[in-house]
N, C-alpha and C. Protein backbone atom coordinates (compact mmCIF):
# COMPACT_ATOMS: atom_id res chain seq x y z
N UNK A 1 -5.59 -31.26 -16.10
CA UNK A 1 -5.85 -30.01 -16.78
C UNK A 1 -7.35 -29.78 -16.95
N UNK A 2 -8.00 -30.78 -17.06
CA UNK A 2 -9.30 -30.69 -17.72
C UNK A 2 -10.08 -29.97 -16.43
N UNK A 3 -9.66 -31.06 -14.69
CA UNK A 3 -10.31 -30.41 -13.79
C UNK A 3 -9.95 -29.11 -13.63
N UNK A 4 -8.96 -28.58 -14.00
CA UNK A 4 -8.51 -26.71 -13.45
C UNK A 4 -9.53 -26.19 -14.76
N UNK A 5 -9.88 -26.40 -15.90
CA UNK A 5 -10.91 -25.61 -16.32
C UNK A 5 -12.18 -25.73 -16.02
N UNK A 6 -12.26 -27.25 -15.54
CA UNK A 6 -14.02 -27.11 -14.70
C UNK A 6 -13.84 -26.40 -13.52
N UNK A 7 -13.09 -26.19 -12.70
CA UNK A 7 -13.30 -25.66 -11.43
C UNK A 7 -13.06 -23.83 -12.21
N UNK A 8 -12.74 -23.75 -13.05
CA UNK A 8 -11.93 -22.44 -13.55
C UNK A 8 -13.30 -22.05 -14.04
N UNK A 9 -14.27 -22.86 -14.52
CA UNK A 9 -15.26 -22.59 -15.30
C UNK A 9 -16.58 -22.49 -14.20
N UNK A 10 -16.53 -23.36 -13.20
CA UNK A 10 -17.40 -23.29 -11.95
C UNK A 10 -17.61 -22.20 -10.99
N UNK A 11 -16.41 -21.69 -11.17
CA UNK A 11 -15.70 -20.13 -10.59
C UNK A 11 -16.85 -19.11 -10.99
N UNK A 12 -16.21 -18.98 -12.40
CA UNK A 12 -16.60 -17.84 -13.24
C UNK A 12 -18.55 -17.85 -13.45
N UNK A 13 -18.83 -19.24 -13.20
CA UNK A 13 -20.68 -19.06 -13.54
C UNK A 13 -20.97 -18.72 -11.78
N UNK A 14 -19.96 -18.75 -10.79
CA UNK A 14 -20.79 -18.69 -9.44
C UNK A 14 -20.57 -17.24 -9.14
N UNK A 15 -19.67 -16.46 -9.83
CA UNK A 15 -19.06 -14.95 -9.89
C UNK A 15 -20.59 -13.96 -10.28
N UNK A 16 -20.33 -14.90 -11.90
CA UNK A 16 -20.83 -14.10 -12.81
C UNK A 16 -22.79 -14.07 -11.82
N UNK A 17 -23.35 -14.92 -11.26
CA UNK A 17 -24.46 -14.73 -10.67
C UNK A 17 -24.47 -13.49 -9.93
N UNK A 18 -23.34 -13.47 -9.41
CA UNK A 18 -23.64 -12.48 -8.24
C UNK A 18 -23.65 -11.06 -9.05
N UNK A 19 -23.25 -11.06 -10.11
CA UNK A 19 -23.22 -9.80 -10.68
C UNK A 19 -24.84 -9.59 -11.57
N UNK A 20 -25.44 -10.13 -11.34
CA UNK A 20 -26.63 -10.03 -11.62
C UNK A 20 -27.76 -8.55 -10.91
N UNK A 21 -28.20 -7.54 -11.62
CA UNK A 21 -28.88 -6.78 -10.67
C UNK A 21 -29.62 -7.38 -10.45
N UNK A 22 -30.73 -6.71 -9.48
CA UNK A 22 -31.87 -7.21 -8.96
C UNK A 22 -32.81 -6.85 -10.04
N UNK A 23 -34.31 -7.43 -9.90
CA UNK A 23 -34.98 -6.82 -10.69
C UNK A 23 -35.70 -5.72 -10.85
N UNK A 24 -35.87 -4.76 -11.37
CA UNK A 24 -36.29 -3.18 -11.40
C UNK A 24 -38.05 -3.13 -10.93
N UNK A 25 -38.19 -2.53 -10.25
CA UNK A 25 -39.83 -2.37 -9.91
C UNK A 25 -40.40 -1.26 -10.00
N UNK A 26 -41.46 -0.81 -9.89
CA UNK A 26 -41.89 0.67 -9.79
C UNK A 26 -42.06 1.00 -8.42
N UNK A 27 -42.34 0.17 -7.99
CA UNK A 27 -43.30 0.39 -6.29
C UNK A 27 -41.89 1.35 -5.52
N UNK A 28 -42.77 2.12 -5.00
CA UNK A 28 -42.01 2.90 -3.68
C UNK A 28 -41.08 2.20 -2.90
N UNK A 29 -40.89 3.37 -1.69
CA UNK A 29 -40.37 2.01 -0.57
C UNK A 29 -41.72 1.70 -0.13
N UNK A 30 -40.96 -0.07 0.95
CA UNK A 30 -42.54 -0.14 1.41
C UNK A 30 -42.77 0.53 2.58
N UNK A 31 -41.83 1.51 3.35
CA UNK A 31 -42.97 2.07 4.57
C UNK A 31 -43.88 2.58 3.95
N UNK A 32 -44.02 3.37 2.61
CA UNK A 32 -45.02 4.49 2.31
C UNK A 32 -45.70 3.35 1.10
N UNK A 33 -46.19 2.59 0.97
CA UNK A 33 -46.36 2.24 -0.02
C UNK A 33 -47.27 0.78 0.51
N UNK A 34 -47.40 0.06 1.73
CA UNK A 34 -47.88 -1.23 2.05
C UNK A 34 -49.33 -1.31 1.61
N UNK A 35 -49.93 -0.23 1.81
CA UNK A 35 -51.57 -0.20 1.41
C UNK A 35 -51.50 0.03 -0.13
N UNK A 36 -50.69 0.46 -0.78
CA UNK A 36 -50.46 1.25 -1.64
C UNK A 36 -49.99 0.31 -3.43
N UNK A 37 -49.57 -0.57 -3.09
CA UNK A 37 -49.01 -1.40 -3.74
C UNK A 37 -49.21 -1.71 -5.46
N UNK A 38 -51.29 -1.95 -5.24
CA UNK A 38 -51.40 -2.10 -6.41
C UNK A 38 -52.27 -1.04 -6.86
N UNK A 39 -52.16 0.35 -6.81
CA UNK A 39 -52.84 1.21 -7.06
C UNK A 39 -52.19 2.30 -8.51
N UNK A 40 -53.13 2.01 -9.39
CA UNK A 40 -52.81 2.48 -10.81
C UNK A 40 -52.11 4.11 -10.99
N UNK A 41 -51.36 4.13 -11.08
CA UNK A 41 -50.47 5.26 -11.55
C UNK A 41 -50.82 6.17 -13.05
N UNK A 42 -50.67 7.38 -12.53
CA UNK A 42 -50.59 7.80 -14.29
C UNK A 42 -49.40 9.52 -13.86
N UNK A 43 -48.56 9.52 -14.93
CA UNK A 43 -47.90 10.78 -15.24
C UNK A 43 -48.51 12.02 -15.69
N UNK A 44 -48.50 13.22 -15.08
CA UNK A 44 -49.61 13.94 -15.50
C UNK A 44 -48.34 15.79 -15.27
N UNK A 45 -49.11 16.38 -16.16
CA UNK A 45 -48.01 17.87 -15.76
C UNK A 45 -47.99 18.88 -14.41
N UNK A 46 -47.72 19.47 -14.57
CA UNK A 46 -47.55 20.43 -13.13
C UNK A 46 -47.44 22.18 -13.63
N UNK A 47 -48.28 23.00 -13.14
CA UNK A 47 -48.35 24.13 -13.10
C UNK A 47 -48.87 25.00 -11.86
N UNK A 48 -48.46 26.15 -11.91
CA UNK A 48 -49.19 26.93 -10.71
C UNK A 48 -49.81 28.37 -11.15
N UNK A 49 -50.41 28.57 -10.08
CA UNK A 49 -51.24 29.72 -10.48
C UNK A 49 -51.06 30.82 -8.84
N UNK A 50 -50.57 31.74 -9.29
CA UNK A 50 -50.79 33.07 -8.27
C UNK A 50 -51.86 33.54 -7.90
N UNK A 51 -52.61 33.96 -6.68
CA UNK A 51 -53.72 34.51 -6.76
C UNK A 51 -53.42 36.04 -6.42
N UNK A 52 -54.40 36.76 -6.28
CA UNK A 52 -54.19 38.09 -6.40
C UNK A 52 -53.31 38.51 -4.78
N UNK A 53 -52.27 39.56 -4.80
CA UNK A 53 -51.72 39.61 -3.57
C UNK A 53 -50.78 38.87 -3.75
N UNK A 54 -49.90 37.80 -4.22
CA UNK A 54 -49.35 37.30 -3.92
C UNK A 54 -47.55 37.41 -4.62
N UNK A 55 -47.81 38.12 -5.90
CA UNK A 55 -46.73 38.49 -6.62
C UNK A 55 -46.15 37.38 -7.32
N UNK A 56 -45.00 37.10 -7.58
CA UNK A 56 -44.20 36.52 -8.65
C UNK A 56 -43.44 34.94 -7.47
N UNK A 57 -43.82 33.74 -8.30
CA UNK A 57 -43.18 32.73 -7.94
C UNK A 57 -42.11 32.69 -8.47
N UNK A 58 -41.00 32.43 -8.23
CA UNK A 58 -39.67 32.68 -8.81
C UNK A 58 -39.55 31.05 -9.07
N UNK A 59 -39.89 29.88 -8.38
CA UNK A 59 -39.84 28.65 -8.52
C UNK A 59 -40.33 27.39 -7.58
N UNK A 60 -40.78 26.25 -7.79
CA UNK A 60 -41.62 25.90 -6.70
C UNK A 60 -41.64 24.23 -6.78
N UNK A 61 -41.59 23.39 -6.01
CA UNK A 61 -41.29 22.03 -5.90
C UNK A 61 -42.63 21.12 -5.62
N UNK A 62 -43.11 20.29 -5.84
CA UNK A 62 -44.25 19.47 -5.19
C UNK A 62 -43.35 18.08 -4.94
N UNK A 63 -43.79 17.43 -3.89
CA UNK A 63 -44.03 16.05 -3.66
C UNK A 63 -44.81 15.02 -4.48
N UNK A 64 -44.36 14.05 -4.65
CA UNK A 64 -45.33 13.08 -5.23
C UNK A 64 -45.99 12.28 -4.07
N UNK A 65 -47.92 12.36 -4.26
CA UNK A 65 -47.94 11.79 -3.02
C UNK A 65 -47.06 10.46 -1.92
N UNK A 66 -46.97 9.49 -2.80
CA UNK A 66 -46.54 8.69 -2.49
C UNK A 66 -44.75 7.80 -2.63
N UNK A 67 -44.16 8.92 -2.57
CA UNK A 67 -42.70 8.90 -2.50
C UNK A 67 -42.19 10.54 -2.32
N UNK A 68 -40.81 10.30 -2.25
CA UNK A 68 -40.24 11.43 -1.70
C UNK A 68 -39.76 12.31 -2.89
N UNK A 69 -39.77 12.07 -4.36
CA UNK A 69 -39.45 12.55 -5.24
C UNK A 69 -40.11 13.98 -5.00
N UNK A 70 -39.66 14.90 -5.70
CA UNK A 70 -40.07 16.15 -5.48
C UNK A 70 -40.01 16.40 -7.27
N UNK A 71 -41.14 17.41 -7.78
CA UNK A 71 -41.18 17.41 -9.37
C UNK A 71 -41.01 19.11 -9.15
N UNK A 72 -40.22 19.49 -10.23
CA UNK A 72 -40.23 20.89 -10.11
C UNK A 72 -41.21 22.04 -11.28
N UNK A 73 -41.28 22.84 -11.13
CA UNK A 73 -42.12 24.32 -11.62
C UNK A 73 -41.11 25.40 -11.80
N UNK A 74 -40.89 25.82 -13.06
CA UNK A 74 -39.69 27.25 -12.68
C UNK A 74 -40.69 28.27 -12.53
N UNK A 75 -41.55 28.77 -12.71
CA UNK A 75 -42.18 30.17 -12.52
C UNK A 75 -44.03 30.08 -13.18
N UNK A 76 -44.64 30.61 -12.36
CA UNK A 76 -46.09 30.64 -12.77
C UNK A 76 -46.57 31.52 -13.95
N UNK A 77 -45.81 30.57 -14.86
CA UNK A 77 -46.37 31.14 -16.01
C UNK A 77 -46.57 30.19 -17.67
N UNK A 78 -47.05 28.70 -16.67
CA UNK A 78 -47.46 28.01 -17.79
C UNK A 78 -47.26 26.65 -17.54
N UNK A 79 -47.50 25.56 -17.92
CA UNK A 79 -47.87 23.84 -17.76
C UNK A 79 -46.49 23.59 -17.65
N UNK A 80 -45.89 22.80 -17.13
CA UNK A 80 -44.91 22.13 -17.35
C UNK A 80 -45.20 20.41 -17.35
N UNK A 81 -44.47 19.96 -18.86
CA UNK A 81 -44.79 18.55 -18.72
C UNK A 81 -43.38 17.38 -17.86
N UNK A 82 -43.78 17.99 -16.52
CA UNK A 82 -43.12 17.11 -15.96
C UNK A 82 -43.14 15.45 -15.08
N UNK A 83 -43.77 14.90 -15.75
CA UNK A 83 -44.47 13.41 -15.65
C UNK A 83 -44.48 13.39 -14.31
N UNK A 84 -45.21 14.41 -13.53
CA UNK A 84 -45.72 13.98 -11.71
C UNK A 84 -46.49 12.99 -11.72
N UNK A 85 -46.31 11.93 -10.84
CA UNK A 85 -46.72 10.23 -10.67
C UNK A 85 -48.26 10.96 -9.91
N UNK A 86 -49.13 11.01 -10.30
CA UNK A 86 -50.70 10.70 -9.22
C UNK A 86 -51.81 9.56 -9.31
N UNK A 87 -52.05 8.98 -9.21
CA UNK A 87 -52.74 7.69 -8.41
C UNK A 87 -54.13 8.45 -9.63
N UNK A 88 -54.11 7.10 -10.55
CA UNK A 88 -55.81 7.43 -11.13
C UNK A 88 -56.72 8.09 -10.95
N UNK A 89 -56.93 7.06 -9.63
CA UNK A 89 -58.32 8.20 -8.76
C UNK A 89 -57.70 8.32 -7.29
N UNK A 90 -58.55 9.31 -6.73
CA UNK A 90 -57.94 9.99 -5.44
C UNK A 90 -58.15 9.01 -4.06
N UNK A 91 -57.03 9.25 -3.37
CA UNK A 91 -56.28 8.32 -2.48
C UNK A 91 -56.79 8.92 -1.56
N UNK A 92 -57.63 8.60 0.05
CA UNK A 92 -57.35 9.74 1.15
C UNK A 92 -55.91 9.94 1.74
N UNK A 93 -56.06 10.96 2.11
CA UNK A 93 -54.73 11.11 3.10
C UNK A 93 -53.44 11.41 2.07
N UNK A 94 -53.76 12.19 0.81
CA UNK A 94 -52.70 12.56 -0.10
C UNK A 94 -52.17 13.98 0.66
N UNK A 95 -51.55 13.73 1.46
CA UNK A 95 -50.53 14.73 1.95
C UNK A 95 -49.58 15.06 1.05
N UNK A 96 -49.29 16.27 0.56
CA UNK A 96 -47.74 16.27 -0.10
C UNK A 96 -47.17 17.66 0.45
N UNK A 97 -46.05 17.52 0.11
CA UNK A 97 -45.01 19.00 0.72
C UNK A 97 -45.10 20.17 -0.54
N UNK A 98 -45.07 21.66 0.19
CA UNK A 98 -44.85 22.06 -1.02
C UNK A 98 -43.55 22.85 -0.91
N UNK A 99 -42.97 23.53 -1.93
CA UNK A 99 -42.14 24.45 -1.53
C UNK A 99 -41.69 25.56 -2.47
N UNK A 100 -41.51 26.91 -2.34
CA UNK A 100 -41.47 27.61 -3.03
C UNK A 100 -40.74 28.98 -2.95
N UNK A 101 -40.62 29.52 -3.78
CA UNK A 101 -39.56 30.90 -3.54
C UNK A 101 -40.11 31.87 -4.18
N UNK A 102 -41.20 32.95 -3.51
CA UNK A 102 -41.66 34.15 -3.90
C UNK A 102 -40.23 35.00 -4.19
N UNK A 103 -40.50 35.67 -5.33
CA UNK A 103 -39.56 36.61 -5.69
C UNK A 103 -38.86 37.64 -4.77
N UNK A 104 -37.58 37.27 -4.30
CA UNK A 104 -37.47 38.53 -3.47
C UNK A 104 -37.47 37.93 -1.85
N UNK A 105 -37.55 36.91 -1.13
CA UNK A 105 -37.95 36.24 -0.11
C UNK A 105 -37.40 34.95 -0.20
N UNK A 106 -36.81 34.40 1.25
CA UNK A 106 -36.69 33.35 1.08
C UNK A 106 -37.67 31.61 0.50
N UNK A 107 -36.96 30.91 0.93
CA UNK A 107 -38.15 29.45 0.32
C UNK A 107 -38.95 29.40 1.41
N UNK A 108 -40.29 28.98 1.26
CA UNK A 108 -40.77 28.49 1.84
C UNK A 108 -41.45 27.35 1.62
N UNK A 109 -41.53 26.50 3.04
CA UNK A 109 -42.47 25.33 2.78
C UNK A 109 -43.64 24.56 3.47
N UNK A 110 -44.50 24.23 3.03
CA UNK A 110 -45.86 23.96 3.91
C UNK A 110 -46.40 22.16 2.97
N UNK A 111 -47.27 21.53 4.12
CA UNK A 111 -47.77 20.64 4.13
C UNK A 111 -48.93 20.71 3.32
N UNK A 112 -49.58 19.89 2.24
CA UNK A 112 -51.20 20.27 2.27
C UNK A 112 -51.62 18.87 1.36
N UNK A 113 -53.14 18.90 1.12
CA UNK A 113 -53.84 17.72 1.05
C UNK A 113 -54.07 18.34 -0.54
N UNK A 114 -53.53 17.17 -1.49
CA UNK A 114 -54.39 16.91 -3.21
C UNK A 114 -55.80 16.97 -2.75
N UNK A 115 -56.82 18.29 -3.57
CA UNK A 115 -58.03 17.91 -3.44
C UNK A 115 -58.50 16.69 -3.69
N UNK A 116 -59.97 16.56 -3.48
CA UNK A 116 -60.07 15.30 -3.87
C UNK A 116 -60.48 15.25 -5.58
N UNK A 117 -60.45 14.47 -6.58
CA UNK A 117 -60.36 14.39 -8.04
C UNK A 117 -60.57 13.25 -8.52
N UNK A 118 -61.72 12.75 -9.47
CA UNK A 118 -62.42 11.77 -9.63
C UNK A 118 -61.74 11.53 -11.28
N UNK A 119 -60.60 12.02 -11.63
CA UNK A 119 -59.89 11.72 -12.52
C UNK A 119 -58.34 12.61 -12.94
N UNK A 120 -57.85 12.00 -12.49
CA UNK A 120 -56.14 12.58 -12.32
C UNK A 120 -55.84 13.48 -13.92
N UNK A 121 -55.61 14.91 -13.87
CA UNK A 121 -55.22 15.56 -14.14
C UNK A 121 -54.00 16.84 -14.58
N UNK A 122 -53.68 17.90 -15.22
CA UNK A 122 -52.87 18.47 -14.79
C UNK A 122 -52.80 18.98 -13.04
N UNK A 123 -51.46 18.49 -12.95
CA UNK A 123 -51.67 19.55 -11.03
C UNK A 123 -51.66 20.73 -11.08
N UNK A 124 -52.75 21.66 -10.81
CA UNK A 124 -52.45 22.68 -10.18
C UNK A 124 -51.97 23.65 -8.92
N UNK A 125 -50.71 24.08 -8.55
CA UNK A 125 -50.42 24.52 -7.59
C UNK A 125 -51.15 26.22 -7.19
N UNK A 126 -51.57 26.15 -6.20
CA UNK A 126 -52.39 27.31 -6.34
C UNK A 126 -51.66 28.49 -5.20
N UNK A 127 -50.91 29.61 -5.16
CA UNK A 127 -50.57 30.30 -4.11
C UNK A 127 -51.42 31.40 -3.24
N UNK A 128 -51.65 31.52 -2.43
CA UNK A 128 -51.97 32.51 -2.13
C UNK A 128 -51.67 33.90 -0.91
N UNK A 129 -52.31 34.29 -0.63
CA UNK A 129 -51.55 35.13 -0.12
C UNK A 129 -51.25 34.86 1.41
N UNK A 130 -50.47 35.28 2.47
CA UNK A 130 -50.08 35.10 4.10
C UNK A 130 -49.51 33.23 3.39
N UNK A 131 -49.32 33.49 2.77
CA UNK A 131 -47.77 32.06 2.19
C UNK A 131 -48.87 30.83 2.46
N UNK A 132 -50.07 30.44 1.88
CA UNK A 132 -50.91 29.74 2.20
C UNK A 132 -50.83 28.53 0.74
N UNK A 133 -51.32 27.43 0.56
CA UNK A 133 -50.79 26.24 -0.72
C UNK A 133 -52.43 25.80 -0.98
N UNK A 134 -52.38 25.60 -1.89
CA UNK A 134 -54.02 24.54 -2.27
C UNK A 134 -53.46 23.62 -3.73
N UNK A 135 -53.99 22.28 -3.61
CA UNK A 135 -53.33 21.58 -4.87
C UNK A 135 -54.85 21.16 -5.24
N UNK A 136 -54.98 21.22 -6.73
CA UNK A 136 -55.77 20.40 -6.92
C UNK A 136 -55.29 19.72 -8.71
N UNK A 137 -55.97 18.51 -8.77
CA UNK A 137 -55.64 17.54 -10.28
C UNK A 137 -56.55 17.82 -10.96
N UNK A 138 -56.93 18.82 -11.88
CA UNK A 138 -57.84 18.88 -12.90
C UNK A 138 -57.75 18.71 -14.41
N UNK A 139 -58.40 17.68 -15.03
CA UNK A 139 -57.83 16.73 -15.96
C UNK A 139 -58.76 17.80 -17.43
N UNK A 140 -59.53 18.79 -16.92
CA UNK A 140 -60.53 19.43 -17.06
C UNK A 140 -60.01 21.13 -18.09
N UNK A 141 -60.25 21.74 -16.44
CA UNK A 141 -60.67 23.42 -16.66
C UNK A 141 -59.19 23.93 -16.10
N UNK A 142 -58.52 24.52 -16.99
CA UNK A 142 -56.91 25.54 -16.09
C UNK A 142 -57.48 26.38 -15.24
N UNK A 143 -56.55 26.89 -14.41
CA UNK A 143 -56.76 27.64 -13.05
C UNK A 143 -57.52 28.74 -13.33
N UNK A 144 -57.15 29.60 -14.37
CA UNK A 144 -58.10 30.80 -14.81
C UNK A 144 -59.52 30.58 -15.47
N UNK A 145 -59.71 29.09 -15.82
CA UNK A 145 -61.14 28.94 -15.97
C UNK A 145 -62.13 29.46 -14.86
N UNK A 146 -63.61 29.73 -14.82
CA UNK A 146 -64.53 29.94 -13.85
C UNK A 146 -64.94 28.90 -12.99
N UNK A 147 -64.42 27.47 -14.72
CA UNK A 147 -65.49 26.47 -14.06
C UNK A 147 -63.85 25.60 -13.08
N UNK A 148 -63.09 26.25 -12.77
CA UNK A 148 -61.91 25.37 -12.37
C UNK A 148 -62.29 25.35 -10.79
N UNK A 149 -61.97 24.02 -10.18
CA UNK A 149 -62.70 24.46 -8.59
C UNK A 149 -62.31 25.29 -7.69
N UNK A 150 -60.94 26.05 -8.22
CA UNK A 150 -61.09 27.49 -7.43
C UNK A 150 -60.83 28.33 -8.08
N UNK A 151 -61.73 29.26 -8.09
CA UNK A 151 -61.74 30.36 -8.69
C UNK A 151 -60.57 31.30 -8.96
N UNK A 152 -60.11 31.53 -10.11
CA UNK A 152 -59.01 32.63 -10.22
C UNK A 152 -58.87 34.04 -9.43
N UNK A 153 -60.12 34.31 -9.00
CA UNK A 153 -60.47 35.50 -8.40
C UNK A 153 -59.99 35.31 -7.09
N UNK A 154 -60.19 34.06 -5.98
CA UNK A 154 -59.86 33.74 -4.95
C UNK A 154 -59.04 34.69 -3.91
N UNK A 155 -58.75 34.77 -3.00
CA UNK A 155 -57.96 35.56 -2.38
C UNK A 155 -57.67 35.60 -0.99
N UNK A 156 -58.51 34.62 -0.41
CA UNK A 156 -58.05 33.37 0.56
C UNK A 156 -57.82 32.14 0.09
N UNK A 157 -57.52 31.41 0.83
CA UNK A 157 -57.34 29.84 0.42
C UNK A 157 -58.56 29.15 0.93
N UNK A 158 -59.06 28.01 0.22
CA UNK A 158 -60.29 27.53 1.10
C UNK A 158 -59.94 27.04 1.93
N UNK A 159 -61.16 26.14 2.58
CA UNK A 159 -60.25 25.18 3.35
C UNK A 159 -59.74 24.09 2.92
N UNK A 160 -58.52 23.01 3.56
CA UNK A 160 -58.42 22.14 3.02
C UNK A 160 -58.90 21.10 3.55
N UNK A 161 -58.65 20.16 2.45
CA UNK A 161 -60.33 18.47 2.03
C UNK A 161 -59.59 17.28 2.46
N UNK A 162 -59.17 16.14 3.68
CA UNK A 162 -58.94 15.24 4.14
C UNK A 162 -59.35 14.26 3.50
């Protein structure tokens, strides 16, 4: 009897291991992430700004540079604190997706580069007109500031910063 509860008991601790999760990490996957690994994170909000010409965002998605999460925006008309992951200081090669739905028109979506930003900020999504994207992290000045690095007045897109 005694051996059917050790083996009964040997059972249950070789079970119970396997039911163990793994342990939780932050890191990405690693295709996007191998260079990437130990580079300081911070949560920061997300807003956008219309430039002239361009009319009403009905709603609009960003990428986080470095994963596929997408953080959302309902309409350009104020901060949203939606804890978007951006890298302390600026990474090259911050590609992210954008995507968006002018009022009235289908979604659209385009590629573009996080300016560069020497201290991670609110994101600003910037639209403009011929369906054109500019992002920049300003921890600083909102989009309608003068001193914000693009001007509210704007009405092309600059170029974008690699």
């Amino acid at each position: 009897m005694r051996i059917q509860y050790l083996l009964l008991f040997s059972a249950t601790l070789a079970l119970s291991a396997c039911a163990i999760s793994p342990a939780v990490t932050t890191e990405a996957p690693a295709k996007k992430t191998s260079k990437l690994v130990n580079i300081p994170m911070v949560p920061v909000s997300i807003g956008c700004f219309s430039h002239p010409g361009v009319g009403y965002i009905y709603s609009f998605y960003v990428q986080e540079p470095f994963s596929s999460r997408m953080a959302s925006g309902l309409d350009c008309g104020g901060i949203v604190a939606a804890g978007y992951i951006l890298p302390k200081q600026w990474q090259p090669g911050m590609k992210v997706k954008v995507r968006w739905k002018p009022n009235g028109r289908d979604w659209i979506e385009k590629t573009t580069t996080i300016r560069r930003y020497e201290k991670a900020g609110t994101l600003a999504v910037h639209f403009f007109g011929n369906d054109e994207v500019r992002i920049v992290a300003s921890p600083i000045y909102a989009p309608e500031s003068s001193k914000h690095p693009i001007s509210p007045d704007s009405v092309t897109a600059p170029p974008e910063e690699e």
